[in-house]
Protein backbone atom coordinates (compact mmCIF):
# COMPACT_ATOMS: atom_id res chain seq x y z
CA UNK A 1 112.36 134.45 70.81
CA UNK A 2 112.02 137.46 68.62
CA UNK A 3 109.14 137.27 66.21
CA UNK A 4 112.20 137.63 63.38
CA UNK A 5 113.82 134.56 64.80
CA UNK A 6 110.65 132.35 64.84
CA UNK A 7 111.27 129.10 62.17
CA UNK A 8 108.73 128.52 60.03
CA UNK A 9 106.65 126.24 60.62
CA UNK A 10 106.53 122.95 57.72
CA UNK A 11 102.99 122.03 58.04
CA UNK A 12 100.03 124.73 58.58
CA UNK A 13 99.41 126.16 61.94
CA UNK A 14 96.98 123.85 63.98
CA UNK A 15 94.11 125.62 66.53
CA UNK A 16 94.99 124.11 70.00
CA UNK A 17 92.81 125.87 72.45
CA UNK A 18 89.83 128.18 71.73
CA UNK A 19 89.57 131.37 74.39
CA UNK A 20 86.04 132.78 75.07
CA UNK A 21 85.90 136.29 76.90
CA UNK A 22 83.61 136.05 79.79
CA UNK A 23 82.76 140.03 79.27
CA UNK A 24 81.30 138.59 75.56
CA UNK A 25 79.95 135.18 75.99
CA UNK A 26 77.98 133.36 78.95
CA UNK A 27 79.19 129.26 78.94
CA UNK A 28 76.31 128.24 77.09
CA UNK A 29 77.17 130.97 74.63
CA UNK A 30 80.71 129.41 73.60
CA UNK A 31 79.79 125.75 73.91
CA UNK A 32 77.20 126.58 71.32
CA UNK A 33 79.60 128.30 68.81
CA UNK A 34 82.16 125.41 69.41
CA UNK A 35 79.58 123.09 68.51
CA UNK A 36 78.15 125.12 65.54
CA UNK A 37 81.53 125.87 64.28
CA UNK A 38 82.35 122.03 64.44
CA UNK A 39 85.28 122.14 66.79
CA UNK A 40 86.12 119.60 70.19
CA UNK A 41 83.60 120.21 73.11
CA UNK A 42 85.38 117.84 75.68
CA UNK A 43 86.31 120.10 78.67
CA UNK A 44 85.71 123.49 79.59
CA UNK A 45 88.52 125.03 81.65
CA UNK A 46 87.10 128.60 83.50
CA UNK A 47 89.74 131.49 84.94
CA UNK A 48 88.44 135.11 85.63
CA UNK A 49 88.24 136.89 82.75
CA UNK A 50 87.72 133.75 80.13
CA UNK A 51 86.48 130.15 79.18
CA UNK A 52 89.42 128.06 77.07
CA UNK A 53 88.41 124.61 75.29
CA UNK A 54 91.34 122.52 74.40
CA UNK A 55 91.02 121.19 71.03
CA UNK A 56 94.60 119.41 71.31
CA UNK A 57 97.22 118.41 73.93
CA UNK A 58 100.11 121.02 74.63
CA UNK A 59 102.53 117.31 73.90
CA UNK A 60 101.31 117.93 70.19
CA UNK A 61 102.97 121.26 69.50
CA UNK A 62 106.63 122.29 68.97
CA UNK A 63 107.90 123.88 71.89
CA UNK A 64 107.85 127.64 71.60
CA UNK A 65 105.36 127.83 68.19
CA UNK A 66 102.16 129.00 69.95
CA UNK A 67 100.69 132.06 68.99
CA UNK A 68 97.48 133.87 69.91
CA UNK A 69 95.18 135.28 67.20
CA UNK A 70 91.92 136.65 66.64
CA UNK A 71 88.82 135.32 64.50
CA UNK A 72 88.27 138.14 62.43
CA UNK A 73 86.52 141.42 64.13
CA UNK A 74 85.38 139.14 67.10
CA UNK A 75 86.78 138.56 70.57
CA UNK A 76 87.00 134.99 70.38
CA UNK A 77 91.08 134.30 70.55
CA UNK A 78 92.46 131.11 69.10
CA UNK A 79 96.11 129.82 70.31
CA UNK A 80 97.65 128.34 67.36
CA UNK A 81 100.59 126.23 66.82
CA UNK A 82 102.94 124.18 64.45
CA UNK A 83 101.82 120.23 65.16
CA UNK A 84 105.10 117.99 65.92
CA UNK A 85 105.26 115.22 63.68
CA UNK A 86 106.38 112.55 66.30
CA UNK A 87 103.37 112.75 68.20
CA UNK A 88 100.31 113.56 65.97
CA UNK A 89 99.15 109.81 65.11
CA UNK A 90 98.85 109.49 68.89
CA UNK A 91 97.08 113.18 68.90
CA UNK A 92 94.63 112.30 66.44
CA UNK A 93 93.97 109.11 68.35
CA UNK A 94 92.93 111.32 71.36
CA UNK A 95 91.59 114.07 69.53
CA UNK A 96 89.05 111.16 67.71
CA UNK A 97 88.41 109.82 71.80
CA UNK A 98 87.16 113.45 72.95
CA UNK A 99 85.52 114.07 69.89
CA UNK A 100 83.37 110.91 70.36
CA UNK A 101 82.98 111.44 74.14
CA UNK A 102 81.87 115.01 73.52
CA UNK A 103 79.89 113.65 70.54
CA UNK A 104 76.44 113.79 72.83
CA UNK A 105 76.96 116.56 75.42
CA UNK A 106 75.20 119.48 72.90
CA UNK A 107 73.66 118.95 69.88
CA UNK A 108 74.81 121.32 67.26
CA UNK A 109 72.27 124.14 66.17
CA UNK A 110 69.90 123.25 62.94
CA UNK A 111 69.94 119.56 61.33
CA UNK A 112 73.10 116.87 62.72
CA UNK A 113 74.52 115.99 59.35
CA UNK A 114 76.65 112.37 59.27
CA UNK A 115 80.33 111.98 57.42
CA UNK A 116 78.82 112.46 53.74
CA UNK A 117 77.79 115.97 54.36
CA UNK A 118 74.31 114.40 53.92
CA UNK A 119 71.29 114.17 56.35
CA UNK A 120 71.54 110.99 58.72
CA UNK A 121 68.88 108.92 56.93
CA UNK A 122 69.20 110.43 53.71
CA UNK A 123 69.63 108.56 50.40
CA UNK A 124 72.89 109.05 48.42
């Protein structure tokens, strides 16, 4: 599919995996900025030259929308897609599931703020 032929997509592109260079960032390194940047630490999958964290299933996506960007001036890539409307109650299902399993594995940098955007324990 030429980049001419490619349908736009109806809803906004959705991040499905994050890809960490191993030349730029150790593991801890990457789990930290998916943390700190607020995105789904469930599994780590490692290859030689990078470290990807799925953020949502490959089922999710329409077939052929994926794209690969940067963030910015950094090496951090981001595969992006168009979300298939069939499937994404059941996605968000999961994607709530790892979220809440991954919810303890690393504590984000600085204070752990609840729902409200306020402090956990803080009046309203």
């Amino acid at each position: 599919m030429t980049p001419s032929s490619r349908k736009k997509c109806a809803r906004s592109l959705v991040v499905q995996s994050l890809i960490f260079p191993k030349a730029d960032f150790a593991l801890y390194e990457a789990l930290e900025w998916i943390v700190g940047h607020k995105f789904v630490l469930s599994k780590i999958e490692e290859n030689t030259c990078s470290y990807r964290a799925r953020q949502w299933p490959v089922e999710a996506f329409v077939k052929g929308s994926f794209r690969t960007i940067r963030f910015g001036k950094s090496s951090i890539q981001a595969v992006v897609g168009c979300p298939r409307p069939a499937t994404s109650e059941a996605a968000v299902r999961r994607r709530k599931r790892m979220k809440r399993a991954a919810g303890s594995r690393l504590p984000a940098p600085g204070s752990r703020q609840g729902k409200s955007g306020t402090k956990k324990g803080a009046r309203r």
